[in-house]
Protein backbone atom coordinates (compact mmCIF):
# COMPACT_ATOMS: atom_id res chain seq x y z
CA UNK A 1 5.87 42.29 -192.97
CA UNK A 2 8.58 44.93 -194.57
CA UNK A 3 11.04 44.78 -197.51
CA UNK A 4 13.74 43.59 -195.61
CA UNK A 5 12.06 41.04 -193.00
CA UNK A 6 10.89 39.58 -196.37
CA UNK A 7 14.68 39.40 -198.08
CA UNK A 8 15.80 38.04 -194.90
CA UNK A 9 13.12 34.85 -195.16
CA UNK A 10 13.65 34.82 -199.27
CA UNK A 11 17.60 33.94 -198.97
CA UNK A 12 20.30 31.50 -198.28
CA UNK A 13 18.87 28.04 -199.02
CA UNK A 14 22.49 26.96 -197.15
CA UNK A 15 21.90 28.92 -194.52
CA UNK A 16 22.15 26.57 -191.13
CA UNK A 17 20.18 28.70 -189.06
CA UNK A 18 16.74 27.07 -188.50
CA UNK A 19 13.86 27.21 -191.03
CA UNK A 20 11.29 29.82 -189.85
CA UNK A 21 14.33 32.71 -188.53
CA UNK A 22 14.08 35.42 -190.01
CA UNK A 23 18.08 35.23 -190.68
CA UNK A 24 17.55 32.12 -193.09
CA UNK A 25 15.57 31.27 -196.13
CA UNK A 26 12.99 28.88 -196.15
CA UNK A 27 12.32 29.16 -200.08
CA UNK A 28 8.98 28.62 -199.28
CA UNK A 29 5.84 30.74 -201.30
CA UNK A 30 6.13 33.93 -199.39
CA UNK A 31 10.11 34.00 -199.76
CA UNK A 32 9.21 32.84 -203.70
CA UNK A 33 6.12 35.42 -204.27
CA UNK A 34 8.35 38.63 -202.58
CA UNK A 35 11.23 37.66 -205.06
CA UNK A 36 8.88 38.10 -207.70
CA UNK A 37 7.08 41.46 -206.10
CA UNK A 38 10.29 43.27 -205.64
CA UNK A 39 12.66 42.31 -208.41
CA UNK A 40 12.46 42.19 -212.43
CA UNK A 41 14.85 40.23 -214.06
CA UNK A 42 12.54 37.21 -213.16
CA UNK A 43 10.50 35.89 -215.77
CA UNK A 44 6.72 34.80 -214.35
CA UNK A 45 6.16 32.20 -211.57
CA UNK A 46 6.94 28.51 -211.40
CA UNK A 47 10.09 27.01 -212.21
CA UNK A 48 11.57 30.18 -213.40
CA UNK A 49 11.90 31.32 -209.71
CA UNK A 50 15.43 30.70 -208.92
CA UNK A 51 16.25 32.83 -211.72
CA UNK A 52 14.45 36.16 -209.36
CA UNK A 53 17.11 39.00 -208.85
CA UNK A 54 17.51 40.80 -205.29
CA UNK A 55 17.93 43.56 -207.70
CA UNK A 56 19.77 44.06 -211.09
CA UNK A 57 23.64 45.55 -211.26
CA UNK A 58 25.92 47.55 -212.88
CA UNK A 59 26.98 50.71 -214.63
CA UNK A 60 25.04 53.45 -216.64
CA UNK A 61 26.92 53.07 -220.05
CA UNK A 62 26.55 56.42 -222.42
CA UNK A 63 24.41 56.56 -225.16
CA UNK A 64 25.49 54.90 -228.59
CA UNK A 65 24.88 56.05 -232.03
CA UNK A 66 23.96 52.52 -233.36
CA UNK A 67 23.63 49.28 -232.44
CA UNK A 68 25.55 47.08 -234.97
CA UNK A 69 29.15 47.98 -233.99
CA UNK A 70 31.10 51.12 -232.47
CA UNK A 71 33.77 49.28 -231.76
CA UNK A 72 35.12 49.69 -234.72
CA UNK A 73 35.55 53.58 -235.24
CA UNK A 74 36.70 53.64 -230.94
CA UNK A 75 40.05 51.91 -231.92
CA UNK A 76 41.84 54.88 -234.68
CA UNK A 77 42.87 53.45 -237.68
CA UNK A 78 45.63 52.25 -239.13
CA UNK A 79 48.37 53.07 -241.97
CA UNK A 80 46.53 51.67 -244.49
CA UNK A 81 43.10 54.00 -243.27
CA UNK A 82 41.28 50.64 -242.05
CA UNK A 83 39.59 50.78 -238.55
CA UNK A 84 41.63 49.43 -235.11
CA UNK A 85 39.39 47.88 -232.79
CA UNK A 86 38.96 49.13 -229.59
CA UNK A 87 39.64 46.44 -227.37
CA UNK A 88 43.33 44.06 -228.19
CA UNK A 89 41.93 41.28 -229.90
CA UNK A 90 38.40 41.70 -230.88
CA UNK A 91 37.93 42.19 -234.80
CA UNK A 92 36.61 45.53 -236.05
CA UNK A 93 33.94 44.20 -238.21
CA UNK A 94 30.12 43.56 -237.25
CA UNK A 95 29.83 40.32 -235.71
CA UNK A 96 27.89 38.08 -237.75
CA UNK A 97 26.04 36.09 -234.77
CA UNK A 98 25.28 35.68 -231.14
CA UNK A 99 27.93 33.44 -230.66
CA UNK A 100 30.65 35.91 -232.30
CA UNK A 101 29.36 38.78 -230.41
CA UNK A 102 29.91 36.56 -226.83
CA UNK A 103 32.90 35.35 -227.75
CA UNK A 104 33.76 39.42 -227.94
CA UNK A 105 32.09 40.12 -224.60
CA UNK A 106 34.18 37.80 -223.55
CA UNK A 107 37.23 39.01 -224.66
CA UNK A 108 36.45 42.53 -223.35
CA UNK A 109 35.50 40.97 -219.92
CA UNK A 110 39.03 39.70 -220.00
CA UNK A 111 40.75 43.40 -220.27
CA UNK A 112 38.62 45.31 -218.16
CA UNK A 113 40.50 46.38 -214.63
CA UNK A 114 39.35 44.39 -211.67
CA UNK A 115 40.86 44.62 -207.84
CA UNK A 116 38.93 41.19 -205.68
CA UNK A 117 37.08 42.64 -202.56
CA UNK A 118 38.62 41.75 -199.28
CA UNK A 119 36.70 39.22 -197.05
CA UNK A 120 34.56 42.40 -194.88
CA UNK A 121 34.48 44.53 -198.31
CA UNK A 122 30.87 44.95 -199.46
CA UNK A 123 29.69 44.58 -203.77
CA UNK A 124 27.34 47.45 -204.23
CA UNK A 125 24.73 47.43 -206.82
CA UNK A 126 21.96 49.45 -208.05
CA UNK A 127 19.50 49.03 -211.04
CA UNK A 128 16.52 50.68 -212.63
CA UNK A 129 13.83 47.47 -213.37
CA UNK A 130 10.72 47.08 -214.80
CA UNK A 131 7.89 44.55 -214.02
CA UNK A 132 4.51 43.85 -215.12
CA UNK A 133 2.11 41.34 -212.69
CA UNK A 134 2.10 40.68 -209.33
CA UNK A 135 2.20 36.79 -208.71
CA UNK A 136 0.05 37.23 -205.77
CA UNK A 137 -2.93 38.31 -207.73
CA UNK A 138 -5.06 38.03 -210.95
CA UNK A 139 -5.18 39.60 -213.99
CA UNK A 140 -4.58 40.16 -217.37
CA UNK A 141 -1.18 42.03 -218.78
CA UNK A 142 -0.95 43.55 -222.05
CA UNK A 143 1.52 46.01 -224.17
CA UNK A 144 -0.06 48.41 -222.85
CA UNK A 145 0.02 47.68 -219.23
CA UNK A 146 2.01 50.18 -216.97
CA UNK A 147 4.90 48.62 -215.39
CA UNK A 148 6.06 49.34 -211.86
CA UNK A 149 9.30 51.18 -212.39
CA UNK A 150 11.79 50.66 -209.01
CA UNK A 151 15.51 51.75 -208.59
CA UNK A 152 16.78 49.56 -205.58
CA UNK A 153 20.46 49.94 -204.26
CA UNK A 154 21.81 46.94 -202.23
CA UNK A 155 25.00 46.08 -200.61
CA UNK A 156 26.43 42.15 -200.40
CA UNK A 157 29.61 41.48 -197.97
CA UNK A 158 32.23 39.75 -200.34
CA UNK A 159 31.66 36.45 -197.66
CA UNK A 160 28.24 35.68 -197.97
CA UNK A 161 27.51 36.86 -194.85
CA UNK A 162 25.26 39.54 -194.77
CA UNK A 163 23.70 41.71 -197.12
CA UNK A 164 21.71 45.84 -196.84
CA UNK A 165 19.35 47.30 -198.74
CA UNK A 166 17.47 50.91 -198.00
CA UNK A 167 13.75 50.29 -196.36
CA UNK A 168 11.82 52.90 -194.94
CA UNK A 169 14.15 55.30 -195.92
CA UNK A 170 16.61 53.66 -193.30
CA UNK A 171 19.77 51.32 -194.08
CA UNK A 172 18.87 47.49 -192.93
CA UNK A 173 21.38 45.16 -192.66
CA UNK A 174 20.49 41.24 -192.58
CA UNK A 175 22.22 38.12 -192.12
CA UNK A 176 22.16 35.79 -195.25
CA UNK A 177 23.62 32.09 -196.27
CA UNK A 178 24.07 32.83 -199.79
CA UNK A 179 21.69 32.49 -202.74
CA UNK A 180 21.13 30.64 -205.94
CA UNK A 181 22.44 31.70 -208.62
CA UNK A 182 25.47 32.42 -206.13
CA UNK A 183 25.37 36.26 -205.12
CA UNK A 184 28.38 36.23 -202.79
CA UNK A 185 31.81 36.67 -204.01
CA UNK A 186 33.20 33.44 -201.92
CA UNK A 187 31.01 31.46 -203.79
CA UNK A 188 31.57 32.71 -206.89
CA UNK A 189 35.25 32.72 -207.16
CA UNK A 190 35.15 28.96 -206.49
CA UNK A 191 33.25 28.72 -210.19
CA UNK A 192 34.28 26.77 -212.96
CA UNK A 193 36.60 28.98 -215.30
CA UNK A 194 36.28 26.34 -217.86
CA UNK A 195 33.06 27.66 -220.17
CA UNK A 196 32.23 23.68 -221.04
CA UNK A 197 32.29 23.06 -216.81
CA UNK A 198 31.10 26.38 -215.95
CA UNK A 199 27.56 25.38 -218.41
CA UNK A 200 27.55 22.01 -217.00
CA UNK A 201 27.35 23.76 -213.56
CA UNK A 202 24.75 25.93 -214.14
CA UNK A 203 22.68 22.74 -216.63
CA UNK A 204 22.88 21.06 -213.42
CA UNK A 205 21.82 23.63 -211.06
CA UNK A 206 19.13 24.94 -213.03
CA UNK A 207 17.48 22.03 -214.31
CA UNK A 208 16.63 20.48 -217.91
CA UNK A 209 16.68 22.68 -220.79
CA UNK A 210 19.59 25.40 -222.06
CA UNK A 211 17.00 28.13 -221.66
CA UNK A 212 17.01 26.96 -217.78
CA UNK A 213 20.79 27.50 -217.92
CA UNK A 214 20.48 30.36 -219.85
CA UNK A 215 18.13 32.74 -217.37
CA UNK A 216 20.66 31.65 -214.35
CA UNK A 217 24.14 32.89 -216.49
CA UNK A 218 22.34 36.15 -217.56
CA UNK A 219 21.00 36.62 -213.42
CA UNK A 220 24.33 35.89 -212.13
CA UNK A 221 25.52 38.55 -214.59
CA UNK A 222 22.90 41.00 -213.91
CA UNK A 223 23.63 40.76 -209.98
CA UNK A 224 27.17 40.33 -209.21
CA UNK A 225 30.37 42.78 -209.31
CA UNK A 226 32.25 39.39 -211.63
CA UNK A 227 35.87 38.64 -211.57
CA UNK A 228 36.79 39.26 -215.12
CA UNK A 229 38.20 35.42 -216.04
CA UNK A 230 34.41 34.42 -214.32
CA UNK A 231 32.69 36.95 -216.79
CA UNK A 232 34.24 35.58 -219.51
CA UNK A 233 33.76 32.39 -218.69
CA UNK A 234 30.10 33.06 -218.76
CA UNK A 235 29.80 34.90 -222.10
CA UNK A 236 31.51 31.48 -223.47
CA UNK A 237 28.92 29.53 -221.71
CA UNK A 238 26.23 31.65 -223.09
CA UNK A 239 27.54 31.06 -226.79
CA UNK A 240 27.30 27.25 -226.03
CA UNK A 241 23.77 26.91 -225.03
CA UNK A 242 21.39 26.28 -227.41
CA UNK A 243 18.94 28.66 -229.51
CA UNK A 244 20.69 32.05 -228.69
CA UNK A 245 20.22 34.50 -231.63
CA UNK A 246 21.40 38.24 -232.20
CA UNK A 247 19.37 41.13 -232.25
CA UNK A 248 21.60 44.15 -233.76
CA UNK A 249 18.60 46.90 -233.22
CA UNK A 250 17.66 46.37 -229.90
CA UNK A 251 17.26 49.06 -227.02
CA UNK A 252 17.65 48.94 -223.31
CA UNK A 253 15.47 50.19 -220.95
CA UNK A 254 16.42 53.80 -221.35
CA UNK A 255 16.30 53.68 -224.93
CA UNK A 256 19.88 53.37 -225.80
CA UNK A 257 20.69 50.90 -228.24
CA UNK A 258 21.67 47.63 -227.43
CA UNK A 259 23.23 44.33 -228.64
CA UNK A 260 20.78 41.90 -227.75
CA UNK A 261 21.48 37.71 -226.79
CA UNK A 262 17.88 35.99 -226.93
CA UNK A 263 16.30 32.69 -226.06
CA UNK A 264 12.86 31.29 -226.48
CA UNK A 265 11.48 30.30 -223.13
CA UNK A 266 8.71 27.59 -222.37
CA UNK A 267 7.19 28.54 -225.68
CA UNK A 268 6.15 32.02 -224.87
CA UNK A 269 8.68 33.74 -223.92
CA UNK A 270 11.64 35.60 -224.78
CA UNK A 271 14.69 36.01 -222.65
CA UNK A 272 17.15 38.77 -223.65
CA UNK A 273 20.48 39.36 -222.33
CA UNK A 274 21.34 43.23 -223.68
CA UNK A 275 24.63 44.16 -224.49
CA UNK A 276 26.59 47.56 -224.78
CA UNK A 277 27.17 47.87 -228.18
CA UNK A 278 30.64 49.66 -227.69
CA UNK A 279 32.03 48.10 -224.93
CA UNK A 280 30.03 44.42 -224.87
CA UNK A 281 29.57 45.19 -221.42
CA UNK A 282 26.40 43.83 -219.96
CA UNK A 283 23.56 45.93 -219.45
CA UNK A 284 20.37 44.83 -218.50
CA UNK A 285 17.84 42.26 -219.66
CA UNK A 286 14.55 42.09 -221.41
CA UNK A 287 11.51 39.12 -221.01
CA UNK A 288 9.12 39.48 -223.46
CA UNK A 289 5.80 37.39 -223.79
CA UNK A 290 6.03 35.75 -227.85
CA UNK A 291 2.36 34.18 -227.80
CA UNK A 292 -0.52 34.63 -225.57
CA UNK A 293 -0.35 32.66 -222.32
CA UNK A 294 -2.24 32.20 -219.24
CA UNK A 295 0.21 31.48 -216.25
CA UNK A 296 -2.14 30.18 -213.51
CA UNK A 297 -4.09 33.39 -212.43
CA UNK A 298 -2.43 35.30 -214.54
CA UNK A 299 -2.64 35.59 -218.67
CA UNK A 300 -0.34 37.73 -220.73
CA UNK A 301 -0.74 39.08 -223.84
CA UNK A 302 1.87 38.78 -226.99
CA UNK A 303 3.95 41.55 -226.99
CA UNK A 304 4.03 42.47 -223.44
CA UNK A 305 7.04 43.26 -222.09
CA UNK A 306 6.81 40.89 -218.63
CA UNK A 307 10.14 42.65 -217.04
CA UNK A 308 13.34 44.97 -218.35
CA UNK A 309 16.17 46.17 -216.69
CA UNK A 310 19.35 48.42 -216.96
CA UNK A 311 22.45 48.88 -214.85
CA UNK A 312 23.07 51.93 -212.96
CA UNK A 313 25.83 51.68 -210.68
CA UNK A 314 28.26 48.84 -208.90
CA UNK A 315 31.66 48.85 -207.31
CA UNK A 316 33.48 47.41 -204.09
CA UNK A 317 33.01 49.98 -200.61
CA UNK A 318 34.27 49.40 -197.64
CA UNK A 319 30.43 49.26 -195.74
CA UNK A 320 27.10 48.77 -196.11
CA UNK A 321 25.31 52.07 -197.36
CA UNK A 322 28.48 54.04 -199.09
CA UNK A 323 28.76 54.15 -202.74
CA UNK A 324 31.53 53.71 -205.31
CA UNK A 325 33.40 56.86 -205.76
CA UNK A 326 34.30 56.32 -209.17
CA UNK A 327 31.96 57.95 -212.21
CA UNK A 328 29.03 55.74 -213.32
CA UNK A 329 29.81 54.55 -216.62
């Protein structure tokens, strides 16, 4: 079975069409285990698999000279010689915490320009991942394991309805019901906006624990184009859950530095939501394994990195294999 006969089984829990068409998801373990072969942002097996990406988002954001805070000498200065910030309303100072540095992203997500795709419009997206493991076999993953490195562009229609991706070279378009966390612009732009009812969304959807809720805000923003009162909204939500910590020297997956957003996870993991460090712009993500841990056929190491990924490119196009015509960023 291909790439795309897979997608088409792994999606759209809501989708009415009957279990078993290849135009539905059944969620069942081949729909689960293909998630998990042909994404990264996932973090290993079991109840962690709603939190599996079609494919990480975004935009290629330039190289930064450190990781603490840019923002700071981007903005001028003023009279008196002291730094402007960059973005209306965001101090110029270091932020102290993961919470501050949120409550920036979210201020930034606020400002940034942002036209709603029409109905038939399509989100593109297009990331470089990282994965270590295959769920559908044994064996043992260390630092030093190679990764598989993939760079998969795909293409949602703004309804829900259907989405593309490239296999065998060729463009394949599917039907799909929609996906959880949502993937489809109708279904996200009926969110909460409210960060307290947008968390207790995602707490319920997710299941017990704020690390739960915290792997489905960071893959909802690692796969959708977001309205920018829905991104913000998220960063708030982020700040709210419990255990997040900063990480001022991090790096993303092409070695840039990075602003990174962490949670512990299950007790042996670490989930990382990576930041720009100019722009608080989301970038990628990071899972890495804290303590050794055998995940039923599977063990990994501490210190392996279990999956990483950065954003390359994502606008709105008017069909199903065209690309933004704007720069990346």
């Amino acid at each position: 079975m291909n790439d795309i006969q897979e997608v088409r089984e792994m999606l759209a829990s809501t989708n009415p069409i009957p279990p078993g068409s290849l135009a539905g998801s059944a969620q069942d373990g081949l729909g689960r285990a293909t998630r998990a072969r042909i994404t990264s942002s996932s973090t290993p097996r079991r109840r962690r698999s709603w939190s599996v990406r079609l494919v990480a988002v975004g935009g290629l954001a330039v190289a930064i000279a450190t990781a603490t805070t840019v923002v700071q000498n981007m903005g001028g200065t003023d009279e008196h010689g002291r730094p402007r910030p960059a973005i209306p309303g965001i101090p110029a100072g270091p932020a102290a915490n993961a919470q501050e540095v949120l409550n920036r992203a979210a201020i930034a997500a606020r400002h940034r320009p942002f036209v709603a795709p029409r109905p038939d419009q399509w989100v593109f997206e297009e990331t470089r991942y990282q994965r270590v493991g295959n769920p559908q076999k044994t064996g043992v993953w260390t630092p030093k394991s190679r990764p598989k490195t993939t760079v998969e562009p795909i293409w949602t229609r703004a309804d829900g309805k259907s989405m593309a991706m490239i296999d065998g070279g060729k463009l394949a378009v599917a039907p799909t019901g929609g996906a959880m966390p949502p993937q489809d612009y109708a279904t996200l732009s009926k969110l909460p906006r409210d960060p307290d009812a947008l968390l207790a969304w995602y707490r319920k959807a997710s299941g017990p624990g704020d690390d739960s809720a915290f792997q489905m805000l960071r893959a909802t923003l690692a796969n959708n184009v977001l309205p920018p009162d829905l991104e913000s909204a998220i960063y708030q939500a982020l700040a709210k859950t419990s255990g997040v910590k900063l990480n001022k020297q991090a790096v993303d997956l092409l070695g840039h530095p990075a602003l990174s957003i962490a949670v512990p996870v299950e007790g042996w993991l670490n989930d990382e939501v990576l930041l720009d460090a100019s722009t608080y712009a989301y970038r990628g993500h990071r899972t890495t394994v804290t303590k050794d841990h055998t995940d039923g056929d599977m063990t990994y190491k501490k210190g392996t990195i279990e999956s990483q990924s950065v954003r390359l490119a994502a606008g709105i196009v008017d069909r199903p294999g065209q690309r933004p015509t704007t720069p990346k960023q």
